[in-house]
Every structure is written in C-alpha cells, then in structure tokens.
Protein backbone atom coordinates (compact mmCIF):
# COMPACT_ATOMS: atom_id res chain seq x y z
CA UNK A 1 0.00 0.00 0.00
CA UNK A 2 1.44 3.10 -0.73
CA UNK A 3 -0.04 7.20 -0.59
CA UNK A 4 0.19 10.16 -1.66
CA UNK A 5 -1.10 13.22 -0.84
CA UNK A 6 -1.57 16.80 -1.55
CA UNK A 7 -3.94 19.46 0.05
CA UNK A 8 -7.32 21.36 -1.06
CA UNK A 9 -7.89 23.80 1.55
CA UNK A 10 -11.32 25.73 2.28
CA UNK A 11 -10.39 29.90 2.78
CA UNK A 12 -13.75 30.16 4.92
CA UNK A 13 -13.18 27.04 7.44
CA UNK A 14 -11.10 24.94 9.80
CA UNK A 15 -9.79 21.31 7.98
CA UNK A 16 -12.17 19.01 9.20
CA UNK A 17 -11.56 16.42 6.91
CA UNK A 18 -9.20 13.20 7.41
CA UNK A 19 -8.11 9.71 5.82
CA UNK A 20 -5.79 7.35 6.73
CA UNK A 21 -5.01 3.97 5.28
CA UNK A 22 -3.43 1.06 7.62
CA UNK A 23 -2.33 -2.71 7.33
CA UNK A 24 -4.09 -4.88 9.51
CA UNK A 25 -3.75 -8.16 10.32
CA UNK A 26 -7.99 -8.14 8.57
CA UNK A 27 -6.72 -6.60 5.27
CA UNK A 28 -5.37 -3.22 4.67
CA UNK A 29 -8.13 -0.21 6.08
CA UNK A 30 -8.91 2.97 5.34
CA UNK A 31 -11.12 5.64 6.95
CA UNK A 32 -12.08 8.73 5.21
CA UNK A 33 -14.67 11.65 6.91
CA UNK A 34 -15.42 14.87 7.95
CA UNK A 35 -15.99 16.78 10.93
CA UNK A 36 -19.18 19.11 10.27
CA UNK A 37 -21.71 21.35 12.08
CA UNK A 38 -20.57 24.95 13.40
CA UNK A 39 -17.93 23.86 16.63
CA UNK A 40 -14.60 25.54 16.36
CA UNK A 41 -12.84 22.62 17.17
CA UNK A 42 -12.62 20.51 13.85
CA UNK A 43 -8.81 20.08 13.72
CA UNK A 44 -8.71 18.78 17.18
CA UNK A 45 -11.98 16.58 16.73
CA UNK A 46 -10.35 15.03 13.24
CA UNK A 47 -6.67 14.20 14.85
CA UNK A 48 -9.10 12.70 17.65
CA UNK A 49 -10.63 10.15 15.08
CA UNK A 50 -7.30 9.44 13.22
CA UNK A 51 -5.86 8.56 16.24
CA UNK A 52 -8.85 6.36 17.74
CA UNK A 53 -8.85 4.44 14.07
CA UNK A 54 -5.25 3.39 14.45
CA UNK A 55 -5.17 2.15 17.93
CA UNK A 56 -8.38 0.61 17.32
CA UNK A 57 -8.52 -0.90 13.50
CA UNK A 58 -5.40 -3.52 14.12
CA UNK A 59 -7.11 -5.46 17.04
CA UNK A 60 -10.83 -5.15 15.72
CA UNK A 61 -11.75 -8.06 13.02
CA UNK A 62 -15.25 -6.51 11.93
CA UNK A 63 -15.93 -2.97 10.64
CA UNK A 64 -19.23 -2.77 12.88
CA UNK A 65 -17.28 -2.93 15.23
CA UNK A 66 -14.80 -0.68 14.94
CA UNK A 67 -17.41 1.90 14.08
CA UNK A 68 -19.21 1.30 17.67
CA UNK A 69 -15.72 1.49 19.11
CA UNK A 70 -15.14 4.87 17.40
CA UNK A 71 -18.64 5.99 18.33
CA UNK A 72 -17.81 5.29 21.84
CA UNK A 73 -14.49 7.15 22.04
CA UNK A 74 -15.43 10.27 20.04
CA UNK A 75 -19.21 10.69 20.98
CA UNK A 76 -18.90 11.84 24.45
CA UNK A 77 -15.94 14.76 23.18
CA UNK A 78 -18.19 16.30 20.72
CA UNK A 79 -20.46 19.34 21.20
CA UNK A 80 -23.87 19.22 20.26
CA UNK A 81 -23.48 20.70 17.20
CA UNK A 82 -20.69 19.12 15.80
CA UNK A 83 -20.52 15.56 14.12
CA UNK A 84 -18.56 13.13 12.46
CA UNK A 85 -19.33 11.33 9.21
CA UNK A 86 -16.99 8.29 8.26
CA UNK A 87 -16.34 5.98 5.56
CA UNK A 88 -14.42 2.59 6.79
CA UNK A 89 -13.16 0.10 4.23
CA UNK A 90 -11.21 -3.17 4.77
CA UNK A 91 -9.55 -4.14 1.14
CA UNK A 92 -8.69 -7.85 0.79
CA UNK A 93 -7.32 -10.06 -2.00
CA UNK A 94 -10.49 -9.67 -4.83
CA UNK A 95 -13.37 -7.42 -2.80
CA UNK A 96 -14.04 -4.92 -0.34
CA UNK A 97 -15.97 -4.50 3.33
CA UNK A 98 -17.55 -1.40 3.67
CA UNK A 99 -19.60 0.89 6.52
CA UNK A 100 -21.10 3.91 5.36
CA UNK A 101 -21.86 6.37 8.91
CA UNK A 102 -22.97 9.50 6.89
CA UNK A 103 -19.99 9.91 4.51
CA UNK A 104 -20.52 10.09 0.73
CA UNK A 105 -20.85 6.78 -0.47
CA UNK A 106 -17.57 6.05 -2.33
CA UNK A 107 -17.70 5.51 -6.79
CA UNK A 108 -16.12 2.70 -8.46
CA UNK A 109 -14.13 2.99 -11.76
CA UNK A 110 -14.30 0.50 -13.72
CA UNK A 111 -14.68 -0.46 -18.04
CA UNK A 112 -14.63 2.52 -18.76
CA UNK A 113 -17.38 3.85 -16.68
CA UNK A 114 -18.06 5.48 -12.88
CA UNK A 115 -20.82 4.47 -10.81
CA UNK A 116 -21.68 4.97 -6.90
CA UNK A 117 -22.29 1.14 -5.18
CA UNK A 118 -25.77 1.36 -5.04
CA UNK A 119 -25.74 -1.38 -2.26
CA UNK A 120 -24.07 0.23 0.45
CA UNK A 121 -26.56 1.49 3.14
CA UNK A 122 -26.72 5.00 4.50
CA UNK A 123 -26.14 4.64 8.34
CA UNK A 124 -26.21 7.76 10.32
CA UNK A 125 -22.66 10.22 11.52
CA UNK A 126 -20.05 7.85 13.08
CA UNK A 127 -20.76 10.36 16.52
CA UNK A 128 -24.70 9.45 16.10
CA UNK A 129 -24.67 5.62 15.52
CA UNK A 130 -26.88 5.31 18.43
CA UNK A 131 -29.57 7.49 17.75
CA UNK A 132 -33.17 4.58 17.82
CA UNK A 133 -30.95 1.80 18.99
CA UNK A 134 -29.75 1.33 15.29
CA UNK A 135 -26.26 -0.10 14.49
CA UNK A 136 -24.64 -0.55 11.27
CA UNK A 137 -23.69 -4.45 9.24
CA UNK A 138 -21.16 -4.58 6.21
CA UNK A 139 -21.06 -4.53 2.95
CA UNK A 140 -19.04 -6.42 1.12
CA UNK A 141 -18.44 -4.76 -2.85
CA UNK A 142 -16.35 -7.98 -5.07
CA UNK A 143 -14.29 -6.22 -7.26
CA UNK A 144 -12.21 -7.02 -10.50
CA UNK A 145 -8.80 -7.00 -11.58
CA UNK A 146 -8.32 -2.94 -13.06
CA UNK A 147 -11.34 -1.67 -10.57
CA UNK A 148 -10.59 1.02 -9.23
CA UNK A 149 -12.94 2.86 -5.52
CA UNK A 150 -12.99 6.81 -5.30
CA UNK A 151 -13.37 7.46 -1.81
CA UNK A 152 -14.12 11.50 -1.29
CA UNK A 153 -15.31 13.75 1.63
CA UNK A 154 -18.20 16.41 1.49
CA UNK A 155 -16.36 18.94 -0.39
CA UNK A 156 -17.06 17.98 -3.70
CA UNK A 157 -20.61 18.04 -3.46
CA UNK A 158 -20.88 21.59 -1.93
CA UNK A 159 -19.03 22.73 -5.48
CA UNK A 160 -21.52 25.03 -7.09
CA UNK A 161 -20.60 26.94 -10.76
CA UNK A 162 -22.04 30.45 -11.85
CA UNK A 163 -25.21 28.86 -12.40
CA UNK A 164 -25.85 26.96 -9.26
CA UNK A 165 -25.13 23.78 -10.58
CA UNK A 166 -23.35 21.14 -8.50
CA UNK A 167 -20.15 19.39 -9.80
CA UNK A 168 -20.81 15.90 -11.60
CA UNK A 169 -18.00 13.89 -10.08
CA UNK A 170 -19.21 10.66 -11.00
CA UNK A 171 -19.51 11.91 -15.01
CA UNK A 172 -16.43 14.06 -14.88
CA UNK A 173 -14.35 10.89 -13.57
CA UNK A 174 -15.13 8.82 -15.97
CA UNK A 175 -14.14 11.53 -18.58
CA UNK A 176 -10.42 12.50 -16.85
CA UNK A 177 -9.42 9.28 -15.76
CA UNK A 178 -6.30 8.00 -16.51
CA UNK A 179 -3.68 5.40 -16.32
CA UNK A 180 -1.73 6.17 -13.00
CA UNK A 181 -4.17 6.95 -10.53
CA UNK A 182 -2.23 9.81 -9.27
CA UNK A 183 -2.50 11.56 -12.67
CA UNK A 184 -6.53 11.08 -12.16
CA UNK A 185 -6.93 12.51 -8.95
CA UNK A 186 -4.56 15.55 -10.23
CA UNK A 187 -7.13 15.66 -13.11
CA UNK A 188 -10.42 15.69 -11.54
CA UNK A 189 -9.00 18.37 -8.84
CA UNK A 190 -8.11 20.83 -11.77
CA UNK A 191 -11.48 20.21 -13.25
CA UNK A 192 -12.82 20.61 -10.03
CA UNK A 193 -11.30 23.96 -9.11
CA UNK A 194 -12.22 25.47 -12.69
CA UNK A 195 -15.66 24.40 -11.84
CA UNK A 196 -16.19 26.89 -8.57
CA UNK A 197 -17.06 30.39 -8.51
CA UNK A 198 -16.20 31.62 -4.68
CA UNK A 199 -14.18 29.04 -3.70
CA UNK A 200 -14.67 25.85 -1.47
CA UNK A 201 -16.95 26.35 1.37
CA UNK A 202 -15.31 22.90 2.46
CA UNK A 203 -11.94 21.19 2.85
CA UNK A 204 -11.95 17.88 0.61
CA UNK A 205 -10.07 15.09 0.48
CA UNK A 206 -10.06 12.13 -2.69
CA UNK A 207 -8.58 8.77 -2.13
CA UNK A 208 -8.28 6.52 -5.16
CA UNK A 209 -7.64 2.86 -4.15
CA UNK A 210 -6.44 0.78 -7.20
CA UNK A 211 -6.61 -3.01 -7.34
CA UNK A 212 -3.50 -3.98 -9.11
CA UNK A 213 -1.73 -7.39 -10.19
CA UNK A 214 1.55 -7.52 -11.17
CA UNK A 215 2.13 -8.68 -14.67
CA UNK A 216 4.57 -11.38 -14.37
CA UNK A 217 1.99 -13.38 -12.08
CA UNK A 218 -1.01 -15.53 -13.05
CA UNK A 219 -4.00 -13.75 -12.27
CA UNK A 220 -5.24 -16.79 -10.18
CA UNK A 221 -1.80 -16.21 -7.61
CA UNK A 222 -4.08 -14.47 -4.86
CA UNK A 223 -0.87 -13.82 -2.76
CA UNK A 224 0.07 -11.30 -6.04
CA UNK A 225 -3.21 -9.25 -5.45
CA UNK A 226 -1.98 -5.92 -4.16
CA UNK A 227 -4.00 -2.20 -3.39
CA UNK A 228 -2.49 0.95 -3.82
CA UNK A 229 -4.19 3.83 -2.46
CA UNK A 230 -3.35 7.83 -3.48
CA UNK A 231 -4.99 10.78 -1.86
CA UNK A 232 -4.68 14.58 -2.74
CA UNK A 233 -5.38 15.15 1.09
C-alpha cells in the first residue's frame, strides 16, 4: 500500500476532513470523513478520530465494530453541534468490506465507466450511531482486476458553478481518468477547481484505491493481489 497526498484547503473554514489507510492483520483499512456542524474545534476533533482508528482498526476483526468502538471514544468529546461522518473500508485479495456512517458513499471505476455502489446502506454520523438503537452491518463490494474505488469527503458536493449547478463527479471521472491513478486525482481536482465560482466552502479530500496485479503473475496467484491507495489530502 502506498499514498500520496496533496492538500485542497477551504479559505472560509477549519480542515475538518481526514483519511488514513493502515495494514491490519484483517486486510489493509482505510477511513475517510469529515468533521461538520458549526464547533470551532474541527482540527482537534479530526486528529481525535485518526488517532482512535489506528489504535483501534489492528485489534478489531469486523468494521461494525470498529465503528461502535469509534462511536464510543469520540461521541462523548463532541459538542452538540458538531458531528462526524466516516467511511471505513477493509480491502482484501479480490473485494471490499464497507460501513457507510454518513460519509458520501464512495464511486467505483471500472470499463470505462463510474458508478456509486448502489448497495451500500446509508447509516447515520459515526458520533450518532446510536440514535433509535440502530447499528450498522457490512457490505461487502467484489471487485475485478483494473477496478478502481474513489473514496471522497463532502467537499465535492458543496461545489456550485455560476449557475448553481453542482459538480458531476461521478460523469467528470469517468471523462479524466487515466492510467496512473495519481494523474486522475490531479485531473479531476483541476477540473474541479475550474468548476467553482467563490471558492470551497469545504476542505476535501479524494482517495483513489487501485486493485493492481503484477504482470509477471497468473491472475489466479491471490498472494500477487496488491492495493495501492493515493490521496490529494
């Protein structure tokens, strides 16, 4: 697994947003989320979560639970109008686990098209899992050889042109994306940025994981089956 990164700040706000991707002994993880809602304290409450995810996603073997476990931890710091939203993948040989809490669902790349995975349920903030006694269960996405999972916090979709219109990620992928993943994130950014009129009202981050084989192994060698994961944090 390896990252890169680069940064998309907001002028008007505090970074809220966060990713992080980690080797487990479950497959490798990632988390990507926001902090949102009008507390002052969104740098603090994000280095909180990054923190919480890497003591906690080694030694947890289900995603539900490490989102309770998060819940737990960060819940109790937050005020009552500030929240946490939270996408949590584990990546393993062919397919991916996946928990939703109030993130942007993530798009997959793949033949030539984007789409969002129209299975993945909607579960509330990571900080309000427990709001009617309602928890969250995995997904699990299979994915092919070449697929490729753009993972991106709420900036994006706040994006707004001259017109009002909001930025179509999901079309706009599909039309700049590219070989080596870090040349499609740089890509979509640009586009991005040419898109907006006054600027981002909020941080963002993209991730693009890329499910890679190397050449000179038989497709069927499962201990070949690498992910490579790129941000422009």
């Amino acid at each position: 697994m390896r990252t890169r990164s680069r940064l998309v700040p907001a002028a008007t706000q505090v970074r809220g947003d966060f990713h992080a991707v980690l080797p487990t002994p479950f497959g490798t993880r990632i988390l990507i989320g926001d902090v949102l809602g009008t507390g002052g304290s969104a740098h603090q409450t994000a280095a909180a979560a990054l923190g919480n995810f890497r003591q906690l996603a080694p030694n947890e073997p289900n995603l539900p639970g490490l989102a309770e476990r998060m819940h737990s931890v960060l819940a109790p710091m937050l005020t009552d109008d500030e929240f946490v939203t939270a996408l949590l993948l584990t990546f393993r040989e062919d397919y991916a686990e996946m928990v939703c809490c109030g993130n942007p669902p993530p798009l997959l790349l793949g033949e030539g098209r984007v789409s969002p995975i129209e299975a993945l349920p909607a579960y509330p903030p990571l900080t309000l899992l427990d709001l009617g006694g309602h928890w969250c269960e995995t997904t699990t996405v299979p994915l092919r050889q070449g697929d490729r999972l753009l993972l991106h916090t709420y900036g994006p979709m706040q994006v707004r042109d001259e017109r009002g219109h909001a930025y179509p990620l999901a079309e706009r992928a599909a039309a700049l994306s590219a070989d080596d993943p870090a040349s499609t994130l740089e890509n979509v950014q640009a586009d991005l940025l040419d898109h907006v009129v006054d600027g981002l009202s909020l941080p963002m981050t993209l991730l693009l994981a890329n499910l890679e084989r190397p050449t000179t192994q038989p497709v069927t060698d499962k201990a070949a089956v690498h992910w490579t994961a790129q941000a422009n944090d």
